[in-house]
Every structure is written in C-alpha cells, then in structure tokens.
C-alpha atoms as a PDB file:
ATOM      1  CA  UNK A   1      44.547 -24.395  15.169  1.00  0.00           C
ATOM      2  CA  UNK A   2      46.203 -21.924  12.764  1.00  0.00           C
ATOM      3  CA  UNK A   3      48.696 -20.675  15.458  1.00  0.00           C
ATOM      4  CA  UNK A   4      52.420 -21.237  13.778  1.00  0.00           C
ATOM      5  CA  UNK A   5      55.104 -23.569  15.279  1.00  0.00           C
ATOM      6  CA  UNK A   6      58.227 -24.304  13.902  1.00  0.00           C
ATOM      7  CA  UNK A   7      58.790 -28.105  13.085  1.00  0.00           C
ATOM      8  CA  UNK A   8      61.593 -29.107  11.812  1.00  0.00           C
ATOM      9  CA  UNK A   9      62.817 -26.331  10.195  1.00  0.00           C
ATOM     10  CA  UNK A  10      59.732 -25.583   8.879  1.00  0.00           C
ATOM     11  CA  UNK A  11      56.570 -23.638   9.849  1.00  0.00           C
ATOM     12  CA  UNK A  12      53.507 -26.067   9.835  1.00  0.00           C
ATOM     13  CA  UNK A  13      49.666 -25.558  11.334  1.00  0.00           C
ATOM     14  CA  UNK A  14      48.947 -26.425  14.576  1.00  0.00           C
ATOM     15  CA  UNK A  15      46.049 -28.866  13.147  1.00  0.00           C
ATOM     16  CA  UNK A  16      48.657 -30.555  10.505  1.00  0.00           C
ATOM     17  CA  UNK A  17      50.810 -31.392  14.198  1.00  0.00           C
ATOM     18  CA  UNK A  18      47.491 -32.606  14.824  1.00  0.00           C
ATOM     19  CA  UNK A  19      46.452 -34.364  12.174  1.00  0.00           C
ATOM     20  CA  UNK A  20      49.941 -36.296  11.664  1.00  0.00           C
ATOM     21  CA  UNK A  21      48.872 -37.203  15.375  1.00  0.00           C
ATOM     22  CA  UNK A  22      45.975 -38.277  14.898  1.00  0.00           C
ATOM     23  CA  UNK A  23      47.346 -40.579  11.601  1.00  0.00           C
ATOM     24  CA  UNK A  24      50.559 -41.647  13.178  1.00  0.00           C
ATOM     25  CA  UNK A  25      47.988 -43.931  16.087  1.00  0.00           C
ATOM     26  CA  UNK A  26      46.549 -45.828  13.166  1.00  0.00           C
ATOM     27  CA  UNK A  27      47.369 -48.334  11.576  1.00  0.00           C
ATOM     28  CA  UNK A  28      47.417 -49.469   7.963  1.00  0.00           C
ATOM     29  CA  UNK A  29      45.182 -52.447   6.475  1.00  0.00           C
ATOM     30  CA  UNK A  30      45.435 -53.123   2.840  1.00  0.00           C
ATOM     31  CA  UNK A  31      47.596 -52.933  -0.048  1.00  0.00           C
ATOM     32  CA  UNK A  32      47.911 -49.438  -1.760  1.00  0.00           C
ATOM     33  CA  UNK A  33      46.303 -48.784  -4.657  1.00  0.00           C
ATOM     34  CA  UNK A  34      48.256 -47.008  -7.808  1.00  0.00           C
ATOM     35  CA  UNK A  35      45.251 -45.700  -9.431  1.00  0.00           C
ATOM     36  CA  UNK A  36      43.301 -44.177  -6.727  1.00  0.00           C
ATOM     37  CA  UNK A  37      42.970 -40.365  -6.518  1.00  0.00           C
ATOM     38  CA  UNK A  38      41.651 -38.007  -4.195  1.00  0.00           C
ATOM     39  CA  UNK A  39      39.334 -35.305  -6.285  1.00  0.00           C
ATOM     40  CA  UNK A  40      38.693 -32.106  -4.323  1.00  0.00           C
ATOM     41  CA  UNK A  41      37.114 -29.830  -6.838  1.00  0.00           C
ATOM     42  CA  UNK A  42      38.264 -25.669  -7.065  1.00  0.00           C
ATOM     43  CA  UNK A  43      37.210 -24.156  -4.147  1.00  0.00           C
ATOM     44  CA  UNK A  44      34.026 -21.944  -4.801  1.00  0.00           C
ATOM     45  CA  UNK A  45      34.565 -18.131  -5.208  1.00  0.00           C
ATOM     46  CA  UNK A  46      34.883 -15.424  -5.942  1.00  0.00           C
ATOM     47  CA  UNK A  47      37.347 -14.966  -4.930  1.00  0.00           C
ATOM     48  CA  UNK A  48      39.372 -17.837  -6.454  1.00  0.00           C
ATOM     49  CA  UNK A  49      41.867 -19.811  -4.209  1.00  0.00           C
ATOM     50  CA  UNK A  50      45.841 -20.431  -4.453  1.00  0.00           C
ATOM     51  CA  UNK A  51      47.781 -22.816  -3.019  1.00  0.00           C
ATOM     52  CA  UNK A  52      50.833 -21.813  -0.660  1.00  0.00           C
ATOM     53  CA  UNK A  53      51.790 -25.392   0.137  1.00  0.00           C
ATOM     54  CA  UNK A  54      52.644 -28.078  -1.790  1.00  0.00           C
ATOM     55  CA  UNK A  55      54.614 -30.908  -0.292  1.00  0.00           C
ATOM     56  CA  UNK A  56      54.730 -34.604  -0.735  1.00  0.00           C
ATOM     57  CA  UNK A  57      56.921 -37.608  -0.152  1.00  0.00           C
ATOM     58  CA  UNK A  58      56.880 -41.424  -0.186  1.00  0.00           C
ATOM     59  CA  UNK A  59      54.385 -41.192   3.148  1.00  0.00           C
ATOM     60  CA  UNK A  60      52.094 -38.938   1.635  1.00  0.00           C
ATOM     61  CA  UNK A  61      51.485 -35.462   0.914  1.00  0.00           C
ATOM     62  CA  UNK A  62      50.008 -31.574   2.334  1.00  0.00           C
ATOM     63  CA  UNK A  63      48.477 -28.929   0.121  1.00  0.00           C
ATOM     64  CA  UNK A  64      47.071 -25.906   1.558  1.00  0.00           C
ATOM     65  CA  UNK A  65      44.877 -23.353  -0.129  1.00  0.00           C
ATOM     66  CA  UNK A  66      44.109 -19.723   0.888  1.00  0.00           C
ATOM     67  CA  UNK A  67      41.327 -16.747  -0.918  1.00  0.00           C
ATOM     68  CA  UNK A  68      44.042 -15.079  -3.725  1.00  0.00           C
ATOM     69  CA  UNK A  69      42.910 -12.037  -2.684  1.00  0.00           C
ATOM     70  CA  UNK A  70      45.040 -12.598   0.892  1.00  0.00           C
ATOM     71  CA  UNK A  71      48.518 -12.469   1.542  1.00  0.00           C
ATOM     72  CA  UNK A  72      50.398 -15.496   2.202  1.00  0.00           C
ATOM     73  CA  UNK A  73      51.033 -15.469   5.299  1.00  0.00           C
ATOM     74  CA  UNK A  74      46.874 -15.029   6.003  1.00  0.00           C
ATOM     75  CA  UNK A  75      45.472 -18.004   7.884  1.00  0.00           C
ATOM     76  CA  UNK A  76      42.130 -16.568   8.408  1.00  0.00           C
ATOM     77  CA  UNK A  77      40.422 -18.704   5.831  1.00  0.00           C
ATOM     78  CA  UNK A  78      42.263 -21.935   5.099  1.00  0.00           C
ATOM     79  CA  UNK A  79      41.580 -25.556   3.096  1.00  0.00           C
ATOM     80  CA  UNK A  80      43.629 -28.109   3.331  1.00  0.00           C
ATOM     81  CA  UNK A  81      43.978 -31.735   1.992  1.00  0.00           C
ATOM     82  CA  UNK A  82      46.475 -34.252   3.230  1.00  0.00           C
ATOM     83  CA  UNK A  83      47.007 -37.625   2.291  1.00  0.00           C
ATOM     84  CA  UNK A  84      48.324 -40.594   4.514  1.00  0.00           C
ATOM     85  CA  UNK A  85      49.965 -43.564   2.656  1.00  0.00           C
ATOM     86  CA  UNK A  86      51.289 -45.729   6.117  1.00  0.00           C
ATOM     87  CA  UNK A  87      47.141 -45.471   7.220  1.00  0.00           C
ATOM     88  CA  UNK A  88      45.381 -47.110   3.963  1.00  0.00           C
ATOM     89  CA  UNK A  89      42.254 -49.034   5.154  1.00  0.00           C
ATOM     90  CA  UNK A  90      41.980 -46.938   8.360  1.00  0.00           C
ATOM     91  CA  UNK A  91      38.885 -46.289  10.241  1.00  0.00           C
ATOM     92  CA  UNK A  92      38.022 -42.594   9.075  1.00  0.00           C
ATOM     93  CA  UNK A  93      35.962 -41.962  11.947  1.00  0.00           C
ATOM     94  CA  UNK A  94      38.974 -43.437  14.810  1.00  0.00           C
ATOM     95  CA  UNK A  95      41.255 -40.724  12.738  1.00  0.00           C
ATOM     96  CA  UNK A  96      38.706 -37.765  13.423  1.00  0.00           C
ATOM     97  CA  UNK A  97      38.244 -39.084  17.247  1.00  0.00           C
ATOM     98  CA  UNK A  98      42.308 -38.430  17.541  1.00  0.00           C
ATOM     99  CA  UNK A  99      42.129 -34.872  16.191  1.00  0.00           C
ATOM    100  CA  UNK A 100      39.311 -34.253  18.304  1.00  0.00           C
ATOM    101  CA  UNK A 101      41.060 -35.460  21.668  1.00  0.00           C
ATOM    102  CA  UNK A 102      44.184 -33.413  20.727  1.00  0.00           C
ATOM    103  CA  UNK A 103      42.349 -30.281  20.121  1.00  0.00           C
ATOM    104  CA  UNK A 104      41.847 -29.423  23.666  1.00  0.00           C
ATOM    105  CA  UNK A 105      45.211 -28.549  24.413  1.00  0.00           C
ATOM    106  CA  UNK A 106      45.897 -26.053  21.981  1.00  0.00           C
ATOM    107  CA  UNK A 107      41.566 -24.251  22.899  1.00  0.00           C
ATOM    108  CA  UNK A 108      39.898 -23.089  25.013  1.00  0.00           C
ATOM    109  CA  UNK A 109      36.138 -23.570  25.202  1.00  0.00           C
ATOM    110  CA  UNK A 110      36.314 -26.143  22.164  1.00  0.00           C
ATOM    111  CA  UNK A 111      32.976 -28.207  21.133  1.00  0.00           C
ATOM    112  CA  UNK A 112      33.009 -30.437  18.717  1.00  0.00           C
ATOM    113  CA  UNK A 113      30.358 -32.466  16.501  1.00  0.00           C
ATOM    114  CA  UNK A 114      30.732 -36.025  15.238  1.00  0.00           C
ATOM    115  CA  UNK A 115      32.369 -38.265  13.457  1.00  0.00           C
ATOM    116  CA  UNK A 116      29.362 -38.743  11.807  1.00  0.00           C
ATOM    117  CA  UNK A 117      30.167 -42.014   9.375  1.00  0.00           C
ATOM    118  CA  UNK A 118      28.911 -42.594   6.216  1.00  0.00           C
ATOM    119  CA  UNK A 119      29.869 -44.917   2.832  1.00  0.00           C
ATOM    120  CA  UNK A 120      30.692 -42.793  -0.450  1.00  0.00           C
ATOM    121  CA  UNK A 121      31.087 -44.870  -2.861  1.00  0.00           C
ATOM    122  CA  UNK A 122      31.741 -47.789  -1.692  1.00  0.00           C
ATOM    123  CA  UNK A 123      34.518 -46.197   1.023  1.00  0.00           C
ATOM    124  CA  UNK A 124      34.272 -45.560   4.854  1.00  0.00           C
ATOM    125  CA  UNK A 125      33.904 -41.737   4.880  1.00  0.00           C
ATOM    126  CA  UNK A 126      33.618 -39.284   8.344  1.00  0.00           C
ATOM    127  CA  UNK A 127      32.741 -35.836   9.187  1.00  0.00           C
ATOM    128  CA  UNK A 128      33.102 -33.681  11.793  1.00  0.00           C
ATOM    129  CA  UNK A 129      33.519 -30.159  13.305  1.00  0.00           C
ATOM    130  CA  UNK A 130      35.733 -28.773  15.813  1.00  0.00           C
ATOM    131  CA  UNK A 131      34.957 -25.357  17.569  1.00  0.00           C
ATOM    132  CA  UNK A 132      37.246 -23.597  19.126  1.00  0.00           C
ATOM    133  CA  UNK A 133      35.468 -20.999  21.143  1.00  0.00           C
ATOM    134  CA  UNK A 134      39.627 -19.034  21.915  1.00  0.00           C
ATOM    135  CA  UNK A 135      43.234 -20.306  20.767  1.00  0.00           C
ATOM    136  CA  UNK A 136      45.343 -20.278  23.712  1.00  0.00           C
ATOM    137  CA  UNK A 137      47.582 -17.324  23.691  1.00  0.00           C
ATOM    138  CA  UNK A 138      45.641 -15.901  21.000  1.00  0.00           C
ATOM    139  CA  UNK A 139      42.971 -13.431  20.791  1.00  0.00           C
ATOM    140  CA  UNK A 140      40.559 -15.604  17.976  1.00  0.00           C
ATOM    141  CA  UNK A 141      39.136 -18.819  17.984  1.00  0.00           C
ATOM    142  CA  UNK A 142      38.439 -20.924  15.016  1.00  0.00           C
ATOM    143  CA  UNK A 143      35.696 -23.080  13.312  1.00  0.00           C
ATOM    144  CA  UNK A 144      36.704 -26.305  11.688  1.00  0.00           C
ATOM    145  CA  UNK A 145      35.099 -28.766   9.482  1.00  0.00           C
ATOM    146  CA  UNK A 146      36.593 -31.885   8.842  1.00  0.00           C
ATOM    147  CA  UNK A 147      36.067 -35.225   6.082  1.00  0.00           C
ATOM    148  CA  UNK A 148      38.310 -38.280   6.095  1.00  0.00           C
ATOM    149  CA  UNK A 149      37.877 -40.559   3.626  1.00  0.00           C
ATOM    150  CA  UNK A 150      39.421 -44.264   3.818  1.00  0.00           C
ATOM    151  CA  UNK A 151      41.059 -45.241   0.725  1.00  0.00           C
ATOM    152  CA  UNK A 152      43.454 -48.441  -0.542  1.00  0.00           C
ATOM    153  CA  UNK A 153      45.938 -46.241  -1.288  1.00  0.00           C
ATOM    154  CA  UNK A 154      45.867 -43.815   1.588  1.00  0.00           C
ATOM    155  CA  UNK A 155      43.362 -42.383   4.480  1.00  0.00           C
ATOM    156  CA  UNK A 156      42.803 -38.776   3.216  1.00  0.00           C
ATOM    157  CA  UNK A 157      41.927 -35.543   5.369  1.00  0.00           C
ATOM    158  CA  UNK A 158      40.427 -32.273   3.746  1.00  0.00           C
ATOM    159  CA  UNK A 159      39.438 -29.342   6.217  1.00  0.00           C
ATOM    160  CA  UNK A 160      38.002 -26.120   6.187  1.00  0.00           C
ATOM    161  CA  UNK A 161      39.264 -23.662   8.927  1.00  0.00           C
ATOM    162  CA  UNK A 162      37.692 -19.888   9.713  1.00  0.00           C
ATOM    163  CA  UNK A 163      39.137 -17.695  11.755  1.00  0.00           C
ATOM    164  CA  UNK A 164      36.384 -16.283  14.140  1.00  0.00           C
ATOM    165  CA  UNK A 165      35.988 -13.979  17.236  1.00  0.00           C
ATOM    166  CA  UNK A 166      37.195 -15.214  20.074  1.00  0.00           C
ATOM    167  CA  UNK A 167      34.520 -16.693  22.685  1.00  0.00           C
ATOM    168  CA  UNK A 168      34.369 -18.770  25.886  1.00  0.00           C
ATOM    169  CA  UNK A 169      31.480 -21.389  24.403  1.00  0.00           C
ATOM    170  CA  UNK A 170      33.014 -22.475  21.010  1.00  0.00           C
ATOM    171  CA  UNK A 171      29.028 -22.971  20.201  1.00  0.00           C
ATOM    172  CA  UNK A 172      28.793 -18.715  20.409  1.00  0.00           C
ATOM    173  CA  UNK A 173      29.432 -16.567  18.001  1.00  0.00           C
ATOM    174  CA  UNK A 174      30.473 -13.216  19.472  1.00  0.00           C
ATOM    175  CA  UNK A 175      29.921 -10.498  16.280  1.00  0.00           C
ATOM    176  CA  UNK A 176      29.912  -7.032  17.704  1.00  0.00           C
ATOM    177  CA  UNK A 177      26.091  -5.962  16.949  1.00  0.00           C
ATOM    178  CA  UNK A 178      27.295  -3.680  14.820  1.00  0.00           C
ATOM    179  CA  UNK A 179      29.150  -6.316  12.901  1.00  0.00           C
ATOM    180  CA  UNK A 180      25.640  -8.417  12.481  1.00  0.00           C
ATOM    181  CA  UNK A 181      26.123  -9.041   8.503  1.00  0.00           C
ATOM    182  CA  UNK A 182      30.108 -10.188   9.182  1.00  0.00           C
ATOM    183  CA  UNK A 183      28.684 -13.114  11.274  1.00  0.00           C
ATOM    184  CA  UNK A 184      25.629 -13.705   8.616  1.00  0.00           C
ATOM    185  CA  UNK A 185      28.380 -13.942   6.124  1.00  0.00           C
ATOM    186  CA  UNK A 186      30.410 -16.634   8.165  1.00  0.00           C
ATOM    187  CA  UNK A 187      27.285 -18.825   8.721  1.00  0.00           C
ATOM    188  CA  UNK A 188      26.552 -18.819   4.940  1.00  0.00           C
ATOM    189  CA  UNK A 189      30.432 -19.536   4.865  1.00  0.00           C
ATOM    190  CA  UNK A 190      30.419 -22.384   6.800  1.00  0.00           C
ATOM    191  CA  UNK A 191      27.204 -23.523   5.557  1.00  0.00           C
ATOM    192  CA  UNK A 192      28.957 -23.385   1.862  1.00  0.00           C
ATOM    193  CA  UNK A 193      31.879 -24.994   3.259  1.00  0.00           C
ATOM    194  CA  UNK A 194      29.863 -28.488   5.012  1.00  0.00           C
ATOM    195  CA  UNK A 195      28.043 -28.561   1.137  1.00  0.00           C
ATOM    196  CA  UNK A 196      31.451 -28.540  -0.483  1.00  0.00           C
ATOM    197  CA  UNK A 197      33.277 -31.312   1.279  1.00  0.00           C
ATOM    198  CA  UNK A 198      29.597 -33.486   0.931  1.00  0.00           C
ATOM    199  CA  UNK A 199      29.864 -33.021  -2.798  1.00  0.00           C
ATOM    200  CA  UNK A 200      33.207 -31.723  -4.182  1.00  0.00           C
ATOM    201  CA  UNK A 201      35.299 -33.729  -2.254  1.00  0.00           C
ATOM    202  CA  UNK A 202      35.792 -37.658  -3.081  1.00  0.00           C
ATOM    203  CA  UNK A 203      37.614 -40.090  -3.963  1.00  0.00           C
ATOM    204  CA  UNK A 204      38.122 -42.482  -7.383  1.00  0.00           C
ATOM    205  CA  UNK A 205      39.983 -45.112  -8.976  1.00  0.00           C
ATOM    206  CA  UNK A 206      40.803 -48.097  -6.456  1.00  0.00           C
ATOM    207  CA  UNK A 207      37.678 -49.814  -5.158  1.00  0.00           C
ATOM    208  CA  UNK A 208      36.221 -46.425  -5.507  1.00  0.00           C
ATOM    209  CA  UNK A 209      32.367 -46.682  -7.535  1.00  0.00           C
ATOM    210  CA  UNK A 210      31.149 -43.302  -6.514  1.00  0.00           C
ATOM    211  CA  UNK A 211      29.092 -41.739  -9.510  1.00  0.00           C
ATOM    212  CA  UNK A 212      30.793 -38.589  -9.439  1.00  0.00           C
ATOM    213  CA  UNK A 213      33.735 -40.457 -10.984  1.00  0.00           C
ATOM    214  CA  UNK A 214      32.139 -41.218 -14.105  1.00  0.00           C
ATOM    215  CA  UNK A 215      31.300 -44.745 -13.924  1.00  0.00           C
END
C-alpha cells in the first residue's frame, strides 16, 4: 500500500516490497530478449503526469508517476511500472497470486479480484485488483489495479493505486453523502484506469505480434 518504509536507505512503496516479493518466488524461463520493450502510453489527463522515480539496474527497473499538479511527496494517485529481468517467461497470473497473498498483512478488510489471464499478442498477460478497505495504522484505504505481462526479456508489472476513504469491506466505498460527486469521480477514475492498462499498456519487439506495435 502507499504507506512509506525505509529500505535500504531508501524510501520505497509498500506494494514495490510487495511486488519484489511477489517476483523474487518466480522463477525465470527463457532467454532475454534485447529488443523487447514495454510501451505504457502518457497517462490520460488533464492533468498531465510526472515521474518522481526513475531507477534501474542490471535486474530491472521502477518508474513511478504522480498528477503534476501534486507535490512529490503525494501518494494519493500513483502509476507505476516495474520491470523484472531474473523472472522472463514467468507465469503473469502466479506473480499477481503473490501480491495478492502478501497484501493482507499490510490491510485490513482487503478483497481482491482475479488474476484474470488473457494472451496479448501472443504473450501471457494478467489482471487484477486489490482492495484495501483500511491500511493498517493508517486512516485510508486504497484501490489497486494491477497487469503483468510475461515477456522474453522480463515479466513486467504496471499498477494504478487511489487513495480512498477508509472502510471495513474493501468492496464499500464510504463518501460522506455530502461528498456524493468525489466518489462518482473515483468510479469514473478507476473505470478510466482498468481501460488504460487494457489498451495503453503492452508490450513489443521480442515474440511480441500485438497490432498496437505496428506490425
């Protein structure tokens, strides 16, 4: 969740602890390949998004991705993409089960939805949502959507995380009534956000022969 813990000397998300997790109990299949790419498209505004992380390394990399219009340090609205070299070939769909059995101990109230699998483009592809109805030791809970895409050269993760009022039932929504058009807004949101990962996010090059790539 987007609860802050220092990791070795740096500050990381509480679902990047949990995503490395979730990576770390796979296990690689196939040769990497050089020419494969993830493509996640700009995320739709207004307002436009910047990134505030940008790391990579010879195991793979982390970019997260915040409104502009937030300070830095906002993790109310969050995207991130990660990429996982040592887990090429992996089953997308075992990757989002780990997430989703790590999840508990950070939520209270959490529900979750899928892995549904699919095949884009010729790659094993999974989605799923994780709903925390409260963060533990927080007064929030947060709404989650996942896609992990299995790739030659790496197993790639993209998310979408909302901030939302806390709840017991991560299923509820609990708006004030008065606040009625603030929880319209999130469903459209979230509704926005499942369409974007569908069609935005994808992979190409490698065995890759999705359309969207320009075959």
């Amino acid at each position: 969740m987007p609860h802050l813990r220092r990791v070795g000397g740096h500050w990381m998300h509480r679902t990047t602890i949990i995503a490395l997790g979730a990576a770390a109990a796979l296990i690689a299949g196939s040769a990497a390949a050089a020419d494969e790419n993830l493509v996640a498209k700009p995320y739709p505004g207004p307002p436009a998004w910047k990134r505030i992380t940008d790391k990579s390394g010879p195991q793979g990399w982390i970019h997260e991705q915040i409104p502009a219009d937030h300070r830095n340090d906002d993790y109310s609205d969050m995207l991130t993409d990660q990429g996982f070299a040592a887990n090429r070939g992996a089953d997308p769909s075992a990757f989002l089960r780990n997430i989703f059995a790590g999840v508990g101990g950070a939520c209270d109230g959490v529900k979750v939805s899928g892995p549904v699998a699919r095949t884009e483009g010729g790659l094993r592809v999974a989605y799923g949502q994780v709903r925390c109805g409260t963060e533990r030791g927080q007064a929030f809970g947060v709404h989650i959507f996942y896609k992990a895409i299995s790739g030659e050269a790496a197993l790639y993760s993209i998310s979408r995380e909302f901030r939302v009022p806390a709840s017991a039932d991560g299923d509820q929504l609990v708006f004030p009534k008065a606040e009625a058009a603030k929880a319209a807004a999130l469903l459209k949101a979230e509704a926005a956000a499942d369409q974007y990962l569908v069609n935005q996010v994808y992979v190409c090059g490698g065995r890759s022969s999705d359309a969207r790539c320009g075959h």
